[in-house]
C-alpha atoms as a PDB file:
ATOM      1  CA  UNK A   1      -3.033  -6.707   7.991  1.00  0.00           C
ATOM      2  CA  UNK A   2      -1.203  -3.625   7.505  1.00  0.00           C
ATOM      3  CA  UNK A   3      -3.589  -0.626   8.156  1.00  0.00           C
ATOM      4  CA  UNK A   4      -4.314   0.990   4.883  1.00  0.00           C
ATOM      5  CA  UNK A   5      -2.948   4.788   3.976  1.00  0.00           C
ATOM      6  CA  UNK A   6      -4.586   7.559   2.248  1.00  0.00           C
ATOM      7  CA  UNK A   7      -3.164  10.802   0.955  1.00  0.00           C
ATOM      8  CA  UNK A   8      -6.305  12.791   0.408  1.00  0.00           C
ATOM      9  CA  UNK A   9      -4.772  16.127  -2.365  1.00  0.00           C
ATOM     10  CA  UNK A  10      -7.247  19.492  -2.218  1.00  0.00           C
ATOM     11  CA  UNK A  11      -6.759  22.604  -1.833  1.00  0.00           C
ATOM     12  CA  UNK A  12     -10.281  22.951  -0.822  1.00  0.00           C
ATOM     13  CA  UNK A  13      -9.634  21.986   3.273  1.00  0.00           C
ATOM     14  CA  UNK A  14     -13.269  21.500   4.170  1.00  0.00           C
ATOM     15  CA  UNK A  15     -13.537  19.330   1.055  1.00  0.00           C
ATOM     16  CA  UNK A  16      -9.903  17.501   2.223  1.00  0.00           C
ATOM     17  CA  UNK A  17     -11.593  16.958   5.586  1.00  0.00           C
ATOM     18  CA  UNK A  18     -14.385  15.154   4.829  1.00  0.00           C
ATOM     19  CA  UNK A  19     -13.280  12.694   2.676  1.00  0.00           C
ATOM     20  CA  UNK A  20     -10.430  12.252   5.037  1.00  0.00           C
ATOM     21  CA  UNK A  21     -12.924  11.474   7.866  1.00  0.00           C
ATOM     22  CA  UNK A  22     -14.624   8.774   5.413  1.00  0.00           C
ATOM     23  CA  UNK A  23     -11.735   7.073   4.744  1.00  0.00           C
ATOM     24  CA  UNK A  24     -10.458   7.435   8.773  1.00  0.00           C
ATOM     25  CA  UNK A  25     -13.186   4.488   8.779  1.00  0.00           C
ATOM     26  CA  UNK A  26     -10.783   2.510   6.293  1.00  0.00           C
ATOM     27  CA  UNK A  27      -7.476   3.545   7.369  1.00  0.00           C
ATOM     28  CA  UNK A  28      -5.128   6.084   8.035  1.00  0.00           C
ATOM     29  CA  UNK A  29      -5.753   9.386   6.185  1.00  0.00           C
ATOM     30  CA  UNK A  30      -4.409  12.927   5.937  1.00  0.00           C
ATOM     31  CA  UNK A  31      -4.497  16.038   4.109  1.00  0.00           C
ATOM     32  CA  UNK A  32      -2.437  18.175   1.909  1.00  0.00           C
ATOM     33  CA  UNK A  33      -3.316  21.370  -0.517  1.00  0.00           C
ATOM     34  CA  UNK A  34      -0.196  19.699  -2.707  1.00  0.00           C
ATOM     35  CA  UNK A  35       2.263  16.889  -2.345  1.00  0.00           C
ATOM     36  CA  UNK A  36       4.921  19.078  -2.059  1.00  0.00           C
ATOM     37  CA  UNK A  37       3.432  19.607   1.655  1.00  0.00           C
ATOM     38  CA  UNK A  38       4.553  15.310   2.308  1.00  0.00           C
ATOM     39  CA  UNK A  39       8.207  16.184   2.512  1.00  0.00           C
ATOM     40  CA  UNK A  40      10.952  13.679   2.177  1.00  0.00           C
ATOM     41  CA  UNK A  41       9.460  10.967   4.231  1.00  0.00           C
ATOM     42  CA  UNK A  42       7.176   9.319   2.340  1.00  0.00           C
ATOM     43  CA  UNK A  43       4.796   6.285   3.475  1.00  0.00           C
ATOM     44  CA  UNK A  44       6.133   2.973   2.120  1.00  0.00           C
ATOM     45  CA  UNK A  45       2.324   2.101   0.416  1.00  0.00           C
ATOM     46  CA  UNK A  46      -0.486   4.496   0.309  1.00  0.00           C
ATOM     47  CA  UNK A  47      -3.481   5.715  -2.447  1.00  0.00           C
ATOM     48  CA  UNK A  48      -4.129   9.409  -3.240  1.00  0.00           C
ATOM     49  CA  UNK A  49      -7.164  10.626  -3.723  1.00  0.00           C
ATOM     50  CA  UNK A  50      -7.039  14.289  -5.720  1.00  0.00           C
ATOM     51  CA  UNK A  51     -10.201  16.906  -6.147  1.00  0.00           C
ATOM     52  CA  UNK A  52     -10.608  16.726  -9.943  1.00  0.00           C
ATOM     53  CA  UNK A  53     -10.261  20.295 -10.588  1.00  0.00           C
ATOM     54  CA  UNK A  54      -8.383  23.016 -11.043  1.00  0.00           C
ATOM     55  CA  UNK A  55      -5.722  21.350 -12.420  1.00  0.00           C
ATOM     56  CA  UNK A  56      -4.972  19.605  -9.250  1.00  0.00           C
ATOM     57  CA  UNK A  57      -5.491  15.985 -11.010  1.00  0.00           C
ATOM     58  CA  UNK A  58      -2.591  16.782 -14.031  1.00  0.00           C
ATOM     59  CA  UNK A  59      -0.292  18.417 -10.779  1.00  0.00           C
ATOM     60  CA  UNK A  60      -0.256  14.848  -8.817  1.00  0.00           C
ATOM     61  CA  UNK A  61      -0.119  13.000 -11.880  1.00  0.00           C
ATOM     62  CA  UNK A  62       2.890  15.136 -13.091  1.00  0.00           C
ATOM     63  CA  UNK A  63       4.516  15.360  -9.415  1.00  0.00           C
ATOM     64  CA  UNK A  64       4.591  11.062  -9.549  1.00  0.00           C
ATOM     65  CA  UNK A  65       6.079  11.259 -13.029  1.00  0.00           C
ATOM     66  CA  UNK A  66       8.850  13.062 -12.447  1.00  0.00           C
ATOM     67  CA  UNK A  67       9.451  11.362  -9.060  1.00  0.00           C
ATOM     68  CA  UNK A  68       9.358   8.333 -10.801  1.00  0.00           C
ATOM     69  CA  UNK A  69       7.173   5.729  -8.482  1.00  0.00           C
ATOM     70  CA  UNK A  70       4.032   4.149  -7.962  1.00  0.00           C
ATOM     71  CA  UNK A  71       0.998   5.242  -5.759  1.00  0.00           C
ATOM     72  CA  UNK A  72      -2.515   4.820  -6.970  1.00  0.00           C
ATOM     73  CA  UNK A  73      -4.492   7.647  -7.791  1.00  0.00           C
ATOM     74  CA  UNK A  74      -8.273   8.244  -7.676  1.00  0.00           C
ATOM     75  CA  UNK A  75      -9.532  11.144  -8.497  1.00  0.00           C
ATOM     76  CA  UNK A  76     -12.765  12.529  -7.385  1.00  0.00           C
ATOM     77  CA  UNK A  77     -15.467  14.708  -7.920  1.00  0.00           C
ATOM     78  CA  UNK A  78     -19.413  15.238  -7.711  1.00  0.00           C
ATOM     79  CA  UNK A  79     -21.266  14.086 -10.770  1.00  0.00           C
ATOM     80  CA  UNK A  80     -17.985  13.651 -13.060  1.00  0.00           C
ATOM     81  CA  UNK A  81     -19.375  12.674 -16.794  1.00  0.00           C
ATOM     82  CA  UNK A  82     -18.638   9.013 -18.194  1.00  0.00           C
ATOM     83  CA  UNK A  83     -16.198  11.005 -20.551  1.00  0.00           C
ATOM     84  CA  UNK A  84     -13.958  12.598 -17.961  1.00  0.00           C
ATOM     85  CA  UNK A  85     -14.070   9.396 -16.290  1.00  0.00           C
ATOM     86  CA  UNK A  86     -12.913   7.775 -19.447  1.00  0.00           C
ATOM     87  CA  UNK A  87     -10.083  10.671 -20.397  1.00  0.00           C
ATOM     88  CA  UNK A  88      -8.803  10.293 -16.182  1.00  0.00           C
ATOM     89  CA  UNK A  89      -8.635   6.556 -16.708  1.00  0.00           C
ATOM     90  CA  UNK A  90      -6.666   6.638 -19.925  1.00  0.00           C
ATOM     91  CA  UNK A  91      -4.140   8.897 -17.860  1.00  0.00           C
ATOM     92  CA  UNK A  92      -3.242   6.270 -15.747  1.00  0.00           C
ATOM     93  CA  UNK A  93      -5.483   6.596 -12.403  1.00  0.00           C
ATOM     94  CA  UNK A  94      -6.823   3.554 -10.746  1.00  0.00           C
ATOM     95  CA  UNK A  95     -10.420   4.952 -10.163  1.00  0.00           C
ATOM     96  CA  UNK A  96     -12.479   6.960 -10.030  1.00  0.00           C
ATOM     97  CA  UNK A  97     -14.824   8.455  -7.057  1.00  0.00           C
ATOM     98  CA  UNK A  98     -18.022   9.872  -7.165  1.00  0.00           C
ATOM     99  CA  UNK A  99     -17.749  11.928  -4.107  1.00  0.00           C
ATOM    100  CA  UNK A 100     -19.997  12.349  -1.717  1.00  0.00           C
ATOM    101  CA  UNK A 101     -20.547   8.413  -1.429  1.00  0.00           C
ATOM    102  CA  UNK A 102     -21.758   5.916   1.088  1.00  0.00           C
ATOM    103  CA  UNK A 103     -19.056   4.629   3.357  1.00  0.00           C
ATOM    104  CA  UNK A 104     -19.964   1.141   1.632  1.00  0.00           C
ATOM    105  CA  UNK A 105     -19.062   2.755  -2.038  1.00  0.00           C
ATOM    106  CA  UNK A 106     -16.189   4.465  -0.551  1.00  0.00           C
ATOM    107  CA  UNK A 107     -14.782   0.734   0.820  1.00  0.00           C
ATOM    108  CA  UNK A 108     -15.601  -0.631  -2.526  1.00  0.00           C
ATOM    109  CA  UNK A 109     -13.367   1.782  -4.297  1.00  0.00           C
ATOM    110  CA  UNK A 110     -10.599   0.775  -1.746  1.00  0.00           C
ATOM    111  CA  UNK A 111     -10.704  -2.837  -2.194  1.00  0.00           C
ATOM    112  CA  UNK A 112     -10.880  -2.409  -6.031  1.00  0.00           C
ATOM    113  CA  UNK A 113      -7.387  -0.503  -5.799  1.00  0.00           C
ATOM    114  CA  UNK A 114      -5.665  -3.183  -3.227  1.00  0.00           C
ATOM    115  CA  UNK A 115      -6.980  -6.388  -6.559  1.00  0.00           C
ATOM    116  CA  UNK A 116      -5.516  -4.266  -9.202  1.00  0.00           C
ATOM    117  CA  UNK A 117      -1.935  -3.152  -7.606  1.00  0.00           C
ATOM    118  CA  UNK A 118       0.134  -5.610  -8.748  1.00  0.00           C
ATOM    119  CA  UNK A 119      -0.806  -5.725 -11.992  1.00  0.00           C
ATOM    120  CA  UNK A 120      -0.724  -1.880 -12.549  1.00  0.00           C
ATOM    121  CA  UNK A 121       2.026  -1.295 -10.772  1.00  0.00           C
ATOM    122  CA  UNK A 122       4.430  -3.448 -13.048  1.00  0.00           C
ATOM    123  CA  UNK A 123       2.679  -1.896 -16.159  1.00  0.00           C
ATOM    124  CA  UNK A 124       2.925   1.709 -14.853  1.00  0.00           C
ATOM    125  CA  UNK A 125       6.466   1.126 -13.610  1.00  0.00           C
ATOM    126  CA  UNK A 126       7.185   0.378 -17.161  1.00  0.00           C
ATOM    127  CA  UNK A 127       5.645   2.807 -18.695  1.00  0.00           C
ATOM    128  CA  UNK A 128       7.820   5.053 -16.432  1.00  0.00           C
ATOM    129  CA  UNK A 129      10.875   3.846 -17.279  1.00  0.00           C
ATOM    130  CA  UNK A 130       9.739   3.983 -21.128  1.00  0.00           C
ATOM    131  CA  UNK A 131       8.710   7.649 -20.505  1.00  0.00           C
ATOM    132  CA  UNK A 132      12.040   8.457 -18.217  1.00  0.00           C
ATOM    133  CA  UNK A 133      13.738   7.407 -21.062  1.00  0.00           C
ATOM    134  CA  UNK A 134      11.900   9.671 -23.890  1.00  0.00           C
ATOM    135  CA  UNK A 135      13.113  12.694 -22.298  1.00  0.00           C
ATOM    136  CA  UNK A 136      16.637  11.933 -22.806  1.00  0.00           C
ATOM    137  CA  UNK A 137      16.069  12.503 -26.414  1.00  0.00           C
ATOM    138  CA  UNK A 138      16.630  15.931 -27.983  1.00  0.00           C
ATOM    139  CA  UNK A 139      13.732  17.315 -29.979  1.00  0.00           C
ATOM    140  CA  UNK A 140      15.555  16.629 -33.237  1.00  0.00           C
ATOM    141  CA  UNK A 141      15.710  12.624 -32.207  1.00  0.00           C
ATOM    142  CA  UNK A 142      12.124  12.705 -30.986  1.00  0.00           C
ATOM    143  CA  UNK A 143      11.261  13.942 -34.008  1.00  0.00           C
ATOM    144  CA  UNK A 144      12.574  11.015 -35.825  1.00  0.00           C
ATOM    145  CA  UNK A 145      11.310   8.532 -33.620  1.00  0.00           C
ATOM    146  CA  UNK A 146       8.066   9.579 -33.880  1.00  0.00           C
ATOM    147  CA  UNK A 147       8.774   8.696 -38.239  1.00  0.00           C
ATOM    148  CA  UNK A 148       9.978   5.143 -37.105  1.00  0.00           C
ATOM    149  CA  UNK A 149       6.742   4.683 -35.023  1.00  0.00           C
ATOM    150  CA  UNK A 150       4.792   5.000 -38.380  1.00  0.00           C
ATOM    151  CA  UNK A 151       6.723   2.613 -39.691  1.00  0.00           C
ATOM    152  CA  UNK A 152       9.219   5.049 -42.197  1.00  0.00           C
ATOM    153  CA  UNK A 153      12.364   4.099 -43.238  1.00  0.00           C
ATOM    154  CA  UNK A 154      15.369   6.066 -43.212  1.00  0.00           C
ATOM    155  CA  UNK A 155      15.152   6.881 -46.773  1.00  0.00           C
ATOM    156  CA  UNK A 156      11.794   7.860 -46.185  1.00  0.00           C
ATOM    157  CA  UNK A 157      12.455   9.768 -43.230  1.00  0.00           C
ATOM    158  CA  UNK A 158      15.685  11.690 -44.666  1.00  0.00           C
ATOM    159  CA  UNK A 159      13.261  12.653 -47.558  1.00  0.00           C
ATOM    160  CA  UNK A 160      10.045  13.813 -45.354  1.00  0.00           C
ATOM    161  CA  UNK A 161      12.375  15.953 -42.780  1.00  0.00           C
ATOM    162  CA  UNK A 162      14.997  16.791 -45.906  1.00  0.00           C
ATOM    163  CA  UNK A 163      18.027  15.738 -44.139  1.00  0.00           C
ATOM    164  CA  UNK A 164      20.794  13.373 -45.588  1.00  0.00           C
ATOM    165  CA  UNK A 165      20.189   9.551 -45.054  1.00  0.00           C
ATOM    166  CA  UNK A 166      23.523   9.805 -43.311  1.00  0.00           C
ATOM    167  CA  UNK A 167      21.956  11.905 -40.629  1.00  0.00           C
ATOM    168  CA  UNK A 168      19.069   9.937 -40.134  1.00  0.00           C
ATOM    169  CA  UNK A 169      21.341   7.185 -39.376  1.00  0.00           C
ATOM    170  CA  UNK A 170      23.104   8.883 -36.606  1.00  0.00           C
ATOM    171  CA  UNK A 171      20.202   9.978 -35.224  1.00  0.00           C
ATOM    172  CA  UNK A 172      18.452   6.802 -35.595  1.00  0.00           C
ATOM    173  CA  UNK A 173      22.001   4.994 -33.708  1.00  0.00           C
ATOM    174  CA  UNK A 174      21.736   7.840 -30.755  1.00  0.00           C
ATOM    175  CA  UNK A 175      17.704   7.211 -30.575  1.00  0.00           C
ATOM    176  CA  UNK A 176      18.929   3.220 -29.822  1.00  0.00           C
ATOM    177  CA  UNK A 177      21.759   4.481 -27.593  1.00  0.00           C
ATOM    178  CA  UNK A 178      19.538   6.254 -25.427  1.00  0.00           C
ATOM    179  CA  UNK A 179      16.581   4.196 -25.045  1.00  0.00           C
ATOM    180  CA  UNK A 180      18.906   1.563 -24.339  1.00  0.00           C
ATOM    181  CA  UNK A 181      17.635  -1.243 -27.572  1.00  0.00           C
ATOM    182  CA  UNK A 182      19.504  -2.770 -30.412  1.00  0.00           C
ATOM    183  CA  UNK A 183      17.328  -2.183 -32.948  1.00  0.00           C
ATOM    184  CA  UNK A 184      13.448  -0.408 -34.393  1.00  0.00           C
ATOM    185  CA  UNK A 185      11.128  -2.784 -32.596  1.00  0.00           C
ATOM    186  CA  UNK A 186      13.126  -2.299 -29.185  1.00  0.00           C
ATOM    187  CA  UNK A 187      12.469   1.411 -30.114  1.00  0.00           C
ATOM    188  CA  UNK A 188       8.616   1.659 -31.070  1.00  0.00           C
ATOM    189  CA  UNK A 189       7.995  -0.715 -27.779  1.00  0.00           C
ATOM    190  CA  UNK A 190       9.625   1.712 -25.710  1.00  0.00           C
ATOM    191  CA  UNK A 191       7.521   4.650 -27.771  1.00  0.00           C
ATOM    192  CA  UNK A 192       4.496   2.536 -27.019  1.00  0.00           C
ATOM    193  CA  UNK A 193       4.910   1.809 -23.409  1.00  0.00           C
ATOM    194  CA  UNK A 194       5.271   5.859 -22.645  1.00  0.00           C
ATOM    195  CA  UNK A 195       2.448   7.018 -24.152  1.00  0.00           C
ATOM    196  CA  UNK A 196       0.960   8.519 -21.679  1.00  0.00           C
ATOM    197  CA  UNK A 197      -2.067  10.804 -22.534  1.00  0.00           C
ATOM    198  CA  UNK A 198      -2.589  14.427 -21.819  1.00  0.00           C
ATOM    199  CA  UNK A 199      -6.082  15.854 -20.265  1.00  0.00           C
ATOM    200  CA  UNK A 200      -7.609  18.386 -22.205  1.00  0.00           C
ATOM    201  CA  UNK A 201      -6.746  21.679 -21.200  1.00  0.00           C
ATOM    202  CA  UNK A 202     -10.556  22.242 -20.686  1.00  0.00           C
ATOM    203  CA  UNK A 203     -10.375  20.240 -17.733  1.00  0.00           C
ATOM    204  CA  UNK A 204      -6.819  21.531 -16.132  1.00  0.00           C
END
């Protein structure tokens, strides 16, 4: 069995440390302040854990977007609320850690992430795609997709923006173009698929 790799993401070192010497009982873990700090050569599979504040949670999350791959994240924290762990779940992490644990919690956690992989990782890779694809759209076409995701027609959508149906049409045919789907449903699925939620700015 491969041994297991950890990416352990605060800024806080003494924090970093300590968790990193939990998981040392797992695997193989290190350190960084930011994922910047990993460099070109990434590990082929590992987890990251991120400290849930500060904003550090919505950096990591926002670094793997735009990279466009797959690690699992956990963040953690001491004495999150079932809310946040609700609003970090919705955002596409794996877990959730209640940090300080036992080493036994901590290896639960771990084996938890290693069952769910597969499955998440083909959803989140196409929710990736989905959202890779979104931002190809100009603000105007974005616009109008988000009037076909409620189900509006063109007529309906050249009257609520006040553009020619015309327009709409060659909007609609660019939209289509772009996300790379022959028709509306193709279009909302691919809506769908990237709709991946925000964390309140409370929180960031």
């Amino acid at each position: 069995m491969p041994t297991k790799t950890f990416i352990v993401v605060d800024r806080d070192t003494a924090s970093a440390n300590r968790l990193c010497r939990a998981l040392s009982e797992i695997g193989y873990a290190f350190p960084v302040a930011s994922l910047d700090e990993v460099g070109e050569y990434w590990p082929k599979e590992f987890s990251i854990f991120v400290a849930d504040e500060g904003g550090q949670l919505n950096e990591v999350i926002s670094f793997i977007r735009k990279k466009g791959i797959f690690y699992p994240i956990i963040p953690y924290s001491s004495g999150p609320s079932a809310q946040r762990v609700v609003e970090t779940i919705k955002c596409g992490v794996m877990s959730y850690l209640n940090w300080p644990c036992t080493l036994d919690r901590l290896k639960d956690v771990v084996a938890t992430i290693g069952e769910s992989c597969d499955i998440l990782y083909r959803e989140k890779m196409s929710r990736e795609r989905a959202f890779g694809l979104l931002q190809t759209l100009t603000p105007r076409e974005a616009l109008i997709l988000g009037e076909i995701t409620k189900g509006l027609t063109s007529k309906d959508i050249s009257e609520e923006l006040d553009i020619s149906p015309r327009t709409v049409e060659v909007h609609r045919a660019a939209i289509f173009a772009k996300l790379n789907v022959k028709n509306v449903v193709g279009a909302v699925r691919t809506a769908f698929e990237a709709k991946f939620p925000t964390l309140p700015a409370t929180y960031q």
